[in-house]
N, C-alpha and C. Protein backbone atom coordinates (compact mmCIF):
# COMPACT_ATOMS: atom_id res chain seq x y z
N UNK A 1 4.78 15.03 6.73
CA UNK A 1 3.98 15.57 7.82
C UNK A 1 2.51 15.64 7.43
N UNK A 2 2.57 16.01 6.34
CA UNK A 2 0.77 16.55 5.85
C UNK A 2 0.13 14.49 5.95
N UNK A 3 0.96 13.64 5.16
CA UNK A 3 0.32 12.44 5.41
C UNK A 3 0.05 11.63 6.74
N UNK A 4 0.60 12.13 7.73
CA UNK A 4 0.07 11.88 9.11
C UNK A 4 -1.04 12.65 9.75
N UNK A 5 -1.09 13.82 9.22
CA UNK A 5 -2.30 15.11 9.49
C UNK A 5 -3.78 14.51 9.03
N UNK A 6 -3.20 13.81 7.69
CA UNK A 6 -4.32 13.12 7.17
C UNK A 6 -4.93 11.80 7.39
N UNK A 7 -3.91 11.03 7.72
CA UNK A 7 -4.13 9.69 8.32
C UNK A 7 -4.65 9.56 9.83
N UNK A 8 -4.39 10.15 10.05
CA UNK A 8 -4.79 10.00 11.89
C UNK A 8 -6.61 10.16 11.94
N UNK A 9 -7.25 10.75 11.34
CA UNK A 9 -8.49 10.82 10.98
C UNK A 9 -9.13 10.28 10.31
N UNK A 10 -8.68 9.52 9.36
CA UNK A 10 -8.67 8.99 8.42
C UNK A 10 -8.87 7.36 9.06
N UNK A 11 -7.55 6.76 9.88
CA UNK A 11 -7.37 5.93 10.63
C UNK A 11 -8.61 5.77 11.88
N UNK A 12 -8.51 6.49 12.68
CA UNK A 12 -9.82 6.88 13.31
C UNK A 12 -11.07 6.66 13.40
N UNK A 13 -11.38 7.68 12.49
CA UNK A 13 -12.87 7.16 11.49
C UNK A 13 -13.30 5.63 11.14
N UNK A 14 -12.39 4.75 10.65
CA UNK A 14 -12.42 3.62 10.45
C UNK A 14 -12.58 2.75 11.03
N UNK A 15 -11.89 3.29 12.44
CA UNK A 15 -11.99 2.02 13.23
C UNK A 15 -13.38 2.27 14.06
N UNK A 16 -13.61 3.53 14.25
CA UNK A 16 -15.06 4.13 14.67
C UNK A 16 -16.23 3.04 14.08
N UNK A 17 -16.10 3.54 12.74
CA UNK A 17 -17.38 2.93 11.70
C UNK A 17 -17.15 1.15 11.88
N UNK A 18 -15.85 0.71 11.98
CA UNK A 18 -15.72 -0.84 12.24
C UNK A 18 -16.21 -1.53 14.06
N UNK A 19 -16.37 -0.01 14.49
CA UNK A 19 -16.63 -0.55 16.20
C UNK A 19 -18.52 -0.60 16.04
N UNK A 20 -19.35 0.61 15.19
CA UNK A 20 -20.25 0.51 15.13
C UNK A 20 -20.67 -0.57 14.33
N UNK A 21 -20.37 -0.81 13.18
CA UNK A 21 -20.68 -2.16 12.21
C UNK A 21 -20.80 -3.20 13.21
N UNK A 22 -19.88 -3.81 14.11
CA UNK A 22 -19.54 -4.60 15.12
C UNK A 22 -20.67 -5.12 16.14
N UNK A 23 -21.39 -3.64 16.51
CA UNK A 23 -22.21 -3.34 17.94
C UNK A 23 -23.51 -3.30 16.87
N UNK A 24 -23.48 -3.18 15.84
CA UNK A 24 -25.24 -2.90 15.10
C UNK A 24 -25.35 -1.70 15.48
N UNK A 25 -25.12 -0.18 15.77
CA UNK A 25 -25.09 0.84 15.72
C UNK A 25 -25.64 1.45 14.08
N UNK A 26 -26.26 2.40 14.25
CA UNK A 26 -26.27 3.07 12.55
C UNK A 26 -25.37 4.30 12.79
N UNK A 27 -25.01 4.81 11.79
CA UNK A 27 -24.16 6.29 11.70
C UNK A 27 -24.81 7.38 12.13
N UNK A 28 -25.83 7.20 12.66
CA UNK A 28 -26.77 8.20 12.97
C UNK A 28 -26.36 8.44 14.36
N UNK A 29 -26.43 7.30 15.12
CA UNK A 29 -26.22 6.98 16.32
C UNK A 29 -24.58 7.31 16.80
N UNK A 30 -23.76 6.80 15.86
CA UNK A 30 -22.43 7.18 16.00
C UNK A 30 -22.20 8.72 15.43
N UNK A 31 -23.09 9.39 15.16
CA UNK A 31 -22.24 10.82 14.40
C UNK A 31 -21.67 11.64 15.61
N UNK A 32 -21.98 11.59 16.81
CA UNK A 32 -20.76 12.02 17.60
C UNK A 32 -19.74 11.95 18.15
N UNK A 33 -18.87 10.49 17.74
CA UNK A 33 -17.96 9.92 17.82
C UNK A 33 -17.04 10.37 16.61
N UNK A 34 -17.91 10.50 15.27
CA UNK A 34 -17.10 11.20 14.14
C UNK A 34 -16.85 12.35 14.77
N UNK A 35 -17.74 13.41 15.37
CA UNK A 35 -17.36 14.20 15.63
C UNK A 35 -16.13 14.38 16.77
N UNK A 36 -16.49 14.34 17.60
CA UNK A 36 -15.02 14.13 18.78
C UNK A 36 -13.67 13.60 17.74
N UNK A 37 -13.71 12.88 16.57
CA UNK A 37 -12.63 12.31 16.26
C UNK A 37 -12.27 13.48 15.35
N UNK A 38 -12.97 14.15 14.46
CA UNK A 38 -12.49 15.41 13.64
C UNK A 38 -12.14 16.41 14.84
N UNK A 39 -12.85 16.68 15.80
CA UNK A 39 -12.17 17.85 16.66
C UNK A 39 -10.72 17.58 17.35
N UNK A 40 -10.12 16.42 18.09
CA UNK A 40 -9.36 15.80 18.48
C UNK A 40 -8.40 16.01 17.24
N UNK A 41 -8.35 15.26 15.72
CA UNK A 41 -7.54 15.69 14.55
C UNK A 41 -7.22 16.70 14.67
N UNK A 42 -8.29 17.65 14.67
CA UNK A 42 -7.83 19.08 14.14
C UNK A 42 -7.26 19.66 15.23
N UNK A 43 -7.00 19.51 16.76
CA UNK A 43 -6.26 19.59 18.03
C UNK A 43 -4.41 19.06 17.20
N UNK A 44 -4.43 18.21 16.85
CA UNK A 44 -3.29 17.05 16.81
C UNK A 44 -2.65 18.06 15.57
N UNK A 45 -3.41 18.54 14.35
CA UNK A 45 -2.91 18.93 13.19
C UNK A 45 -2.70 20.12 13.50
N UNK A 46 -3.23 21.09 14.29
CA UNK A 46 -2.93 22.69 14.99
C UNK A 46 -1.72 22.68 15.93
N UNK A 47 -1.41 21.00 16.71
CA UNK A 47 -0.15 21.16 17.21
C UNK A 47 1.09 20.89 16.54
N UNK A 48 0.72 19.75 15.59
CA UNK A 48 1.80 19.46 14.51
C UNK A 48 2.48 20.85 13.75
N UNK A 49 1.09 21.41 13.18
CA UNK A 49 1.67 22.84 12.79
C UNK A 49 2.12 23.41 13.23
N UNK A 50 1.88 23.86 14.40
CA UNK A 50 2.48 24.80 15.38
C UNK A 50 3.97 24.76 15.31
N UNK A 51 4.35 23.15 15.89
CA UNK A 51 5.75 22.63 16.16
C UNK A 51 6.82 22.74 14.89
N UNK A 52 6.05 22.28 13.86
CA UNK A 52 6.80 22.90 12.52
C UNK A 52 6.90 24.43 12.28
N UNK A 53 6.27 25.54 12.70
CA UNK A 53 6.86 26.48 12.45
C UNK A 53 7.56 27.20 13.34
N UNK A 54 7.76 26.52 14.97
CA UNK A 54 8.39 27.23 15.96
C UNK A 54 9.95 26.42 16.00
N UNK A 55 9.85 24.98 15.31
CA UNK A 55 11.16 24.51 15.19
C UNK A 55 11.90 24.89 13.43
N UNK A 56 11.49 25.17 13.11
CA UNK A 56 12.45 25.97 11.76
C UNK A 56 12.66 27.35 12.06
């Protein structure tokens, strides 16, 4: 579980930074796309958790 918590952002991020590389974007320009993608994670990893401790 924890390696999907971690990958999904991880995954994400990557393809983010590979869409800006792509378009000539700098990271400057994209830092709110990182952002939306860490808030969205941390949505996904607060429900994952959740579901693991209401199903045990």
């Amino acid at each position: 579980m924890i390696k999907i918590i971690v990958l999904i952002p991880l995954f994400l991020s990557l393809l983010w930074f590979g869409y800006l590389q792509a378009n000539k974007y700098t990271l400057e320009q994209g830092k709110q796309g990182f952002l939306y993608i860490f808030v969205l994670s941390g949505i996904i990893a607060a429900f994952y958790t959740f579901m693991m401790f209401v199903t045990n």
